[in-house]
Each structure stands twice: as C-alpha cells, then as structure tokens.
Protein backbone atom coordinates (compact mmCIF):
# COMPACT_ATOMS: atom_id res chain seq x y z
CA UNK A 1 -14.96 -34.60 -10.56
CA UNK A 2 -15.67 -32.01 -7.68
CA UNK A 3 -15.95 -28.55 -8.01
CA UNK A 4 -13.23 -26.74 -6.16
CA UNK A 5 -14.75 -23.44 -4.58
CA UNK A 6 -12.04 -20.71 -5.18
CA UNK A 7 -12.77 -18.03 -2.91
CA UNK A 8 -13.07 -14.45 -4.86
CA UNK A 9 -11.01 -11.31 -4.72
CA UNK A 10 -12.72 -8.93 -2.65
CA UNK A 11 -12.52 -5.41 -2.83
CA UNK A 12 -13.62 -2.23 -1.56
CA UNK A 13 -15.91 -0.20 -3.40
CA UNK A 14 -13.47 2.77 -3.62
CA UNK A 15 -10.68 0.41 -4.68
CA UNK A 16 -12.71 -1.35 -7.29
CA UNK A 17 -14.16 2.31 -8.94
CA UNK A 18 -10.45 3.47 -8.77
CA UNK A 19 -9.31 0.63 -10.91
CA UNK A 20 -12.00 1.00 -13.29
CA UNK A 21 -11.48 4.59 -13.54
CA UNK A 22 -7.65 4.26 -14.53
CA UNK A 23 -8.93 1.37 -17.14
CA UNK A 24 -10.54 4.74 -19.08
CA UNK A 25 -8.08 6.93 -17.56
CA UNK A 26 -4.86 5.25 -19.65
CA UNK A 27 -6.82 4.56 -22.98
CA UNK A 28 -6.73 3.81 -26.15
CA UNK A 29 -3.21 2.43 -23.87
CA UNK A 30 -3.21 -0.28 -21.31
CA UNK A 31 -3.47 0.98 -18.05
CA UNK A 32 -2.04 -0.85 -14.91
CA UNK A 33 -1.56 -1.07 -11.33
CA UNK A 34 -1.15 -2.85 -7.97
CA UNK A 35 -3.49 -4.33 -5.93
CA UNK A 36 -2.14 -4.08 -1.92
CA UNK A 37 -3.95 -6.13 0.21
CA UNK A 38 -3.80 -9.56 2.54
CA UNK A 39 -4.79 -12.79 1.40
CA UNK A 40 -8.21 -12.45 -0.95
CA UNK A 41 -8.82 -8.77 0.78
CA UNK A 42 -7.83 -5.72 -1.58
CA UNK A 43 -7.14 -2.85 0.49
CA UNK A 44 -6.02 -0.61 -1.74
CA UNK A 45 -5.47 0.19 -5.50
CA UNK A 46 -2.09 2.07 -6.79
CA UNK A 47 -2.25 3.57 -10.51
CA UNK A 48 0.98 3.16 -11.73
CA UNK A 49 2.50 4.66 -15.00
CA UNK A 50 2.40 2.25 -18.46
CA UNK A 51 6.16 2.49 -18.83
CA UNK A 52 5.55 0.42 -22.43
CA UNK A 53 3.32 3.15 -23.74
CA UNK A 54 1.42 0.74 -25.38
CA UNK A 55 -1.78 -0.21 -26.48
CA UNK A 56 -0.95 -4.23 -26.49
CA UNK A 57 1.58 -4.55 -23.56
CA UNK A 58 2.22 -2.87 -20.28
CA UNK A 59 5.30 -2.36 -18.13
CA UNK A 60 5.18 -1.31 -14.32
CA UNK A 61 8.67 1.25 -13.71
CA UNK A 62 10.63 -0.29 -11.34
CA UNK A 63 10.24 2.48 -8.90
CA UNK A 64 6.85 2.61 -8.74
CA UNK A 65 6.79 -1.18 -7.67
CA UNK A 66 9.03 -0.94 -4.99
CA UNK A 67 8.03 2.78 -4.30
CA UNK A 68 3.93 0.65 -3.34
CA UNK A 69 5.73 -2.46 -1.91
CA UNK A 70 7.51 -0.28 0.70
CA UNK A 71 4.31 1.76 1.50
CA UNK A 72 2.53 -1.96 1.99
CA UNK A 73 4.71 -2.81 4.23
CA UNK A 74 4.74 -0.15 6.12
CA UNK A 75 0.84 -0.88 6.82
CA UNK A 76 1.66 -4.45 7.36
CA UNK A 77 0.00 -5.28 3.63
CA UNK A 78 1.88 -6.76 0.60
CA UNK A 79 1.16 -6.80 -2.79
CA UNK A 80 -1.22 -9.17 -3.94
CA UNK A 81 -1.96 -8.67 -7.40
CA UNK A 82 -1.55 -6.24 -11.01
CA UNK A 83 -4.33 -5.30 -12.75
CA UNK A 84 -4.06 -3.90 -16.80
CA UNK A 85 -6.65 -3.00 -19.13
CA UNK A 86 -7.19 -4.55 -22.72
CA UNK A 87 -8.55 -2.09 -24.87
CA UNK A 88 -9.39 -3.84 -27.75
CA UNK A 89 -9.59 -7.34 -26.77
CA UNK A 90 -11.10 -9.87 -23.97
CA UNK A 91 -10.59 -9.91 -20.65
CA UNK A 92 -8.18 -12.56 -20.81
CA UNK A 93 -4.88 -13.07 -20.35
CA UNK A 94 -2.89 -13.02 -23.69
CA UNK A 95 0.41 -15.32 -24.29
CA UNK A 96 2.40 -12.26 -23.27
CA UNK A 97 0.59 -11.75 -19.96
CA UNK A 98 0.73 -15.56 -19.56
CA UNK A 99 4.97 -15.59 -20.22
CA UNK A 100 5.32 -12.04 -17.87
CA UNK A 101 3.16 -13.29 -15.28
CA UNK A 102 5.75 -11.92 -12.04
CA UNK A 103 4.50 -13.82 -9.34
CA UNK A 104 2.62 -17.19 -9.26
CA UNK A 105 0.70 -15.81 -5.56
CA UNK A 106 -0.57 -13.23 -7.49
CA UNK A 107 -4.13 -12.24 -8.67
CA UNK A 108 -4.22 -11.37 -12.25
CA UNK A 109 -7.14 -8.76 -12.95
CA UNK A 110 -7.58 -7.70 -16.54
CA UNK A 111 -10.73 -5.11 -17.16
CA UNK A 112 -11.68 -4.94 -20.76
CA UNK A 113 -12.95 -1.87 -22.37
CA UNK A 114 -14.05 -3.56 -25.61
CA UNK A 115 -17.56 -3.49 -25.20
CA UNK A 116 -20.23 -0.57 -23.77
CA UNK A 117 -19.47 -1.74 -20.29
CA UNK A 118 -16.11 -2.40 -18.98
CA UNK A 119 -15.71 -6.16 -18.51
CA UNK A 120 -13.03 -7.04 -15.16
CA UNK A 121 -11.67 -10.49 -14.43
CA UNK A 122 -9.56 -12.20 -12.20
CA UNK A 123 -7.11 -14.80 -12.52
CA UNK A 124 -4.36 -17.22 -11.29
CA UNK A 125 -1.45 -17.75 -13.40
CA UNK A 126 0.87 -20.65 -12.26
CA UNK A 127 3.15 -22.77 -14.40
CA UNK A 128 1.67 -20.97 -17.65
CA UNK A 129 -1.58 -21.94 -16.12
CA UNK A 130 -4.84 -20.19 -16.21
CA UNK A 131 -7.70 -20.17 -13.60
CA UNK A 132 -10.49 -17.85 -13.35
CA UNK A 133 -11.19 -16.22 -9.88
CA UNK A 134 -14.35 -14.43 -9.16
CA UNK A 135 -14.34 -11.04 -8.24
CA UNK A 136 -16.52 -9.62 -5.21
CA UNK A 137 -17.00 -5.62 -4.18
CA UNK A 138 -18.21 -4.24 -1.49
C-alpha cells in the first residue's frame, strides 16, 4: 500500500508559542482556541475562554467563535482549526473530542501537558475518523 504524504499544519512561530502558552495558561483546565488561517497556513492563534470549566472537556462560547470568524473574514482568512490542551492525558483525541468534532475541514491540535515537555499534535477527524497530521513552525 502507498504512503499518502499529508502535508503538515504550518505555523508561525508567534502563533505556535501563543498556543503553547495558553496550554499552561488555562491549567490544571483545558485550554482552547482557534486556529485562523488558509488552507495548511496558520495565521493566527485566538485564546478563547473554556466555557466547560473543566479539566476533561472544553466548550468554545458562542460569541467568541463568531466574534474570530467575523474578524477572519474580514482579513479574507477562515477558521481552520481548534486547538485544547489535555492535562493529564495523551495528545490524542478522546471519544468526546472524536463525537464533538465541529467541522470535518478542520485541523484538530491537542497539546499535552502530561509530561516535562508539552507534547502538540495534529489531527483530522472525519466520519469518527482519526488521522495524524504533522505539525511544522516557522
């Protein structure tokens, strides 16, 4: 069987350091947020608030989401992707983040902070489906 070569989700340094930060920022809670961007090209992270207040779940406010898909638009971007922390666990996605998965276009980045080092991957969830996507910065 071939390999398929998925092409990774780039981001910009700042973006990337900005996600990681709110992944400490939000513990012993998930943290979350939106990734704006085009195609494979993050442009820009938004922090959003953990409406869930949890340390197993997250929830995005309804404001907030349309508050950064307005402000995409407006720079001819969309939104291309959530990222949430797992504080206690792998950086993969759990049942729940498998059955809430929004958008099947959507890049699913999960950074966990389980070990010394915080751990980020990417992912495709279609159909209940998950794929791996690598993750590029700079």
């Amino acid at each position: 069987m071939p390999t398929v070569s998925v092409p990774p989700l780039s981001f910009p340094a700042q973006a990337y350091a900005e996600m990681i930060g709110n992944a400490y920022d939000g513990y012993p809670l998930e943290a979350c947020g939106l990734l704006v961007g085009r195609g494979t090209r993050v442009h820009r992270f938004v922090a959003c608030t953990n409406e869930a207040a949890s340390a197993r779940v997250y929830t995005i406010p309804g404001k907030e989401l349309l508050r950064a898909e307005m402000a995409a638009e407006g720079d001819g971007l969309e939104i291309i992707g959530v990222f949430h922390s797992h504080t206690h666990s792998e950086p993969y996605p759990s049942p729940t983040d498998v059955a809430q998965a929004p958008d099947p276009g959507w890049f699913y980045v999960i950074v966990s902070l389980k070990r010394e080092a915080p751990e980020p991957r990417c992912y495709r969830i279609v159909d209940e489906a998950v794929s791996e996507v690598p993750i590029s910065v700079g």
